[in-house]
Protein backbone atom coordinates (compact mmCIF):
# COMPACT_ATOMS: atom_id res chain seq x y z
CA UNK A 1 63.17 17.48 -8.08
CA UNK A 2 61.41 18.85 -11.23
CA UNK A 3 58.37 17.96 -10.18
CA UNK A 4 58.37 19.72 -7.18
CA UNK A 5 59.17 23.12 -9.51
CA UNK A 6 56.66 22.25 -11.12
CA UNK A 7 53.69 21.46 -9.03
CA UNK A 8 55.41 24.45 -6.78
CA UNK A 9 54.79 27.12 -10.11
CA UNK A 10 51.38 25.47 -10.67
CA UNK A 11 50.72 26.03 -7.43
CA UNK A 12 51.62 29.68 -7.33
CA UNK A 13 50.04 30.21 -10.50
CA UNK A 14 46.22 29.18 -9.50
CA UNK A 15 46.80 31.26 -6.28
CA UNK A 16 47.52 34.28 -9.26
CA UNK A 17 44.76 33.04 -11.41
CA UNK A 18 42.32 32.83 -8.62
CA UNK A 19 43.48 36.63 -7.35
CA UNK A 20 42.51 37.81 -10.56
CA UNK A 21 45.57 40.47 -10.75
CA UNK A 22 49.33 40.41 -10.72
CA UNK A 23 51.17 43.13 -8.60
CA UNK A 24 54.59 42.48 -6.52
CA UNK A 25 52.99 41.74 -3.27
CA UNK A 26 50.15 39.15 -4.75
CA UNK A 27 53.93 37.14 -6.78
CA UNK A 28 55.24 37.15 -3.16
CA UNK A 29 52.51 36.06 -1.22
CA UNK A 30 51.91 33.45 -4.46
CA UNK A 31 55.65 31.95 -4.52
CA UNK A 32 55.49 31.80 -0.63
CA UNK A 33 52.10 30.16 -0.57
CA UNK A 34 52.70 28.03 -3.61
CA UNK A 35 56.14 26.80 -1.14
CA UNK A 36 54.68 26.19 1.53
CA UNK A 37 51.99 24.36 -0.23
CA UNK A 38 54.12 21.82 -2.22
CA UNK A 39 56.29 21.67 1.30
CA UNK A 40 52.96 20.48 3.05
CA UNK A 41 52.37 18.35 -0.15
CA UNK A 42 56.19 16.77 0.34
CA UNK A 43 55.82 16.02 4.41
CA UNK A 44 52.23 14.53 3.23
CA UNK A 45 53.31 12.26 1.22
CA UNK A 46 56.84 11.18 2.70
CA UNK A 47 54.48 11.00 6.15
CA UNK A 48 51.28 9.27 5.56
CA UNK A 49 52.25 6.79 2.44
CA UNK A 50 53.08 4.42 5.06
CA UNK A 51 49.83 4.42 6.62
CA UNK A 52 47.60 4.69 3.23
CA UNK A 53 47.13 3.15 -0.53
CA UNK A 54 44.52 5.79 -0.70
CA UNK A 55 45.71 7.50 -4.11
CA UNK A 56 44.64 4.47 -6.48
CA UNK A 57 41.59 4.41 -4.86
CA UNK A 58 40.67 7.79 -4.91
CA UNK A 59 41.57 7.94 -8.66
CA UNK A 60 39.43 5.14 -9.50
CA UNK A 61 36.68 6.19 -7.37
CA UNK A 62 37.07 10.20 -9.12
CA UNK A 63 34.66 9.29 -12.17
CA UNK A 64 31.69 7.49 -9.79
CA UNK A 65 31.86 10.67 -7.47
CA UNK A 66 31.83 13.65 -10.51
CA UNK A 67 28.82 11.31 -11.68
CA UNK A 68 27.06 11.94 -8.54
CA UNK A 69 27.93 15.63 -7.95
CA UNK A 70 26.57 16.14 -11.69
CA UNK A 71 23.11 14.12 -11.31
CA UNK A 72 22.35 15.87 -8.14
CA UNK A 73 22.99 19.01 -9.31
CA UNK A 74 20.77 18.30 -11.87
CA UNK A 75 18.13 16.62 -9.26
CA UNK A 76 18.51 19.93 -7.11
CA UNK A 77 17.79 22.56 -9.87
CA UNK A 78 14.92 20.57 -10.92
CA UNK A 79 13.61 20.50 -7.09
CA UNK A 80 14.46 24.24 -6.34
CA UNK A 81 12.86 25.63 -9.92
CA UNK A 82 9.51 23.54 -8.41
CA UNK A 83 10.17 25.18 -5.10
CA UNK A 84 10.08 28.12 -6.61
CA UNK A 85 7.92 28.31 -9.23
CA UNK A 86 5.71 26.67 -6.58
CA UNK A 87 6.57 27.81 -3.28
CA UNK A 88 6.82 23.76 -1.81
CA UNK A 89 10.55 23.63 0.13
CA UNK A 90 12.19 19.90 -0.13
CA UNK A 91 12.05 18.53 3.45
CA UNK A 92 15.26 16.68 4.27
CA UNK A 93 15.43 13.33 6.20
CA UNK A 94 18.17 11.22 7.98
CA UNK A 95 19.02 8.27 6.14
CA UNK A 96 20.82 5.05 7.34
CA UNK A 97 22.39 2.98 4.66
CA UNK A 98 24.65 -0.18 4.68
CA UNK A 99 28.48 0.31 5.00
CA UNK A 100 30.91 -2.10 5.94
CA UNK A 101 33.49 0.58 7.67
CA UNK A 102 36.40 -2.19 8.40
CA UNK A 103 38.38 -2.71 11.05
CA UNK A 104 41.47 0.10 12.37
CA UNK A 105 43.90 -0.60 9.65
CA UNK A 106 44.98 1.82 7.97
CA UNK A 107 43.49 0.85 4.50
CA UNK A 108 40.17 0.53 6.53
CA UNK A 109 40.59 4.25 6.98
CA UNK A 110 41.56 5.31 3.63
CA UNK A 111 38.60 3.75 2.43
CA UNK A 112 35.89 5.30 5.09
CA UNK A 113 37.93 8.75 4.67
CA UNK A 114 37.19 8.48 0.86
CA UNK A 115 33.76 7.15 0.81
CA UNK A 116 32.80 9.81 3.70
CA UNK A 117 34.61 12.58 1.81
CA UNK A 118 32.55 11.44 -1.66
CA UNK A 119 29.61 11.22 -0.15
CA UNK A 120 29.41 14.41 1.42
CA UNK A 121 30.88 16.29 -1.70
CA UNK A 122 27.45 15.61 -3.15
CA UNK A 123 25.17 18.51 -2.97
CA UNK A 124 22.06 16.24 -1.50
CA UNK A 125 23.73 14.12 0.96
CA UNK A 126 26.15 14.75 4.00
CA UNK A 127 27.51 12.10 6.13
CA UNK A 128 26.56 12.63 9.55
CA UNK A 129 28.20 9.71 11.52
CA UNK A 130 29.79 6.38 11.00
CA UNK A 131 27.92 3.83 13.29
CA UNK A 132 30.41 1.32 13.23
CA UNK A 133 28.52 -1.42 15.65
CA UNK A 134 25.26 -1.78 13.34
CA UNK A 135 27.94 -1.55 9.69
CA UNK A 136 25.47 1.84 8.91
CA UNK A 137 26.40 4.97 7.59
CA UNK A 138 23.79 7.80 8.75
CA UNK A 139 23.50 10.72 5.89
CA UNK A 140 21.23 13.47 5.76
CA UNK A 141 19.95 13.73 2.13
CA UNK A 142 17.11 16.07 0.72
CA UNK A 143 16.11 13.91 -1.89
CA UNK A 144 15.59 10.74 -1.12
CA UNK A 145 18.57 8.08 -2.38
CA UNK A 146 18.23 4.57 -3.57
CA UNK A 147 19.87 2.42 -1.38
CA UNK A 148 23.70 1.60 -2.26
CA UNK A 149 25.14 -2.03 -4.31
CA UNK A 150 27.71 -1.72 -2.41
CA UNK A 151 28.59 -1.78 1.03
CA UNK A 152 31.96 -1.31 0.55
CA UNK A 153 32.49 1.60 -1.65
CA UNK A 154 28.49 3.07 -1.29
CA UNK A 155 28.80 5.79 -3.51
């Protein structure tokens, strides 16, 4: 029960720090939000653990993604300072790399919702369909990628 105070208040307060002021309607619409936020959170998890083991995963797979996000934001300044100190625009393509996406099982699509969900959190790739038939994965990237070790967590 305490941690549901908790998260609840922590919650509430990042809607308050993210407001950027405190008045009596913004603590209302805070506790309220911060509720009905941690009652979502509750119904999620007492709902989908069942179906999913995604949480170890997606802990152990936090570290490989924030690597990504921070090399291609370094990649993409570098490209868009050239663009503009130079006026040439990166030209994106469509890239199709391997992925083995699994069958219907639940795991299956924990895993695809993760690696989907990492990949497009990048800033120079976005996954633009799951072609389950040919095990690809079709991204649009504007730099060019190196293809992935591995098929099943190609991030």
């Amino acid at each position: 029960m305490t941690w549901i105070v908790v998260n609840w208040l922590t919650l509430s307060g990042l809607y308050l720090a993210f407001t950027g002021q405190i008045s009596a309607e913004e603590l209302a619409v805070a506790l309220s939000g911060g509720l009905a936020a941690m009652a979502y959170r509750v119904v999620g998890i007492r709902c989908g653990r069942p179906f999913s083991s995604g949480f170890a995963a997606a802990m152990q797979l936090s570290p490989r993604i924030l690597a990504n996000v921070c090399r291609d934001m370094a990649k993409f300044t570098m490209v868009f300072i050239k663009a503009i100190m130079v006026g040439h625009r990166p030209r994106g393509s469509l890239i199709d790399i391997a992925f083995d996406p699994g069958q219907g099982d639940a795991p299956s699509r924990m895993r695809r919702g993760l690696v989907i969900a990492g990949i497009s959190l990048s800033p120079n790739t976005y996954v633009l369909a799951v072609r389950h038939p040919q095990n690809l994965l079709t991204l649009h990237a504007l730099i060019p990628i190196p293809p992935p070790r591995n098929v099943q967590w190609p991030l």
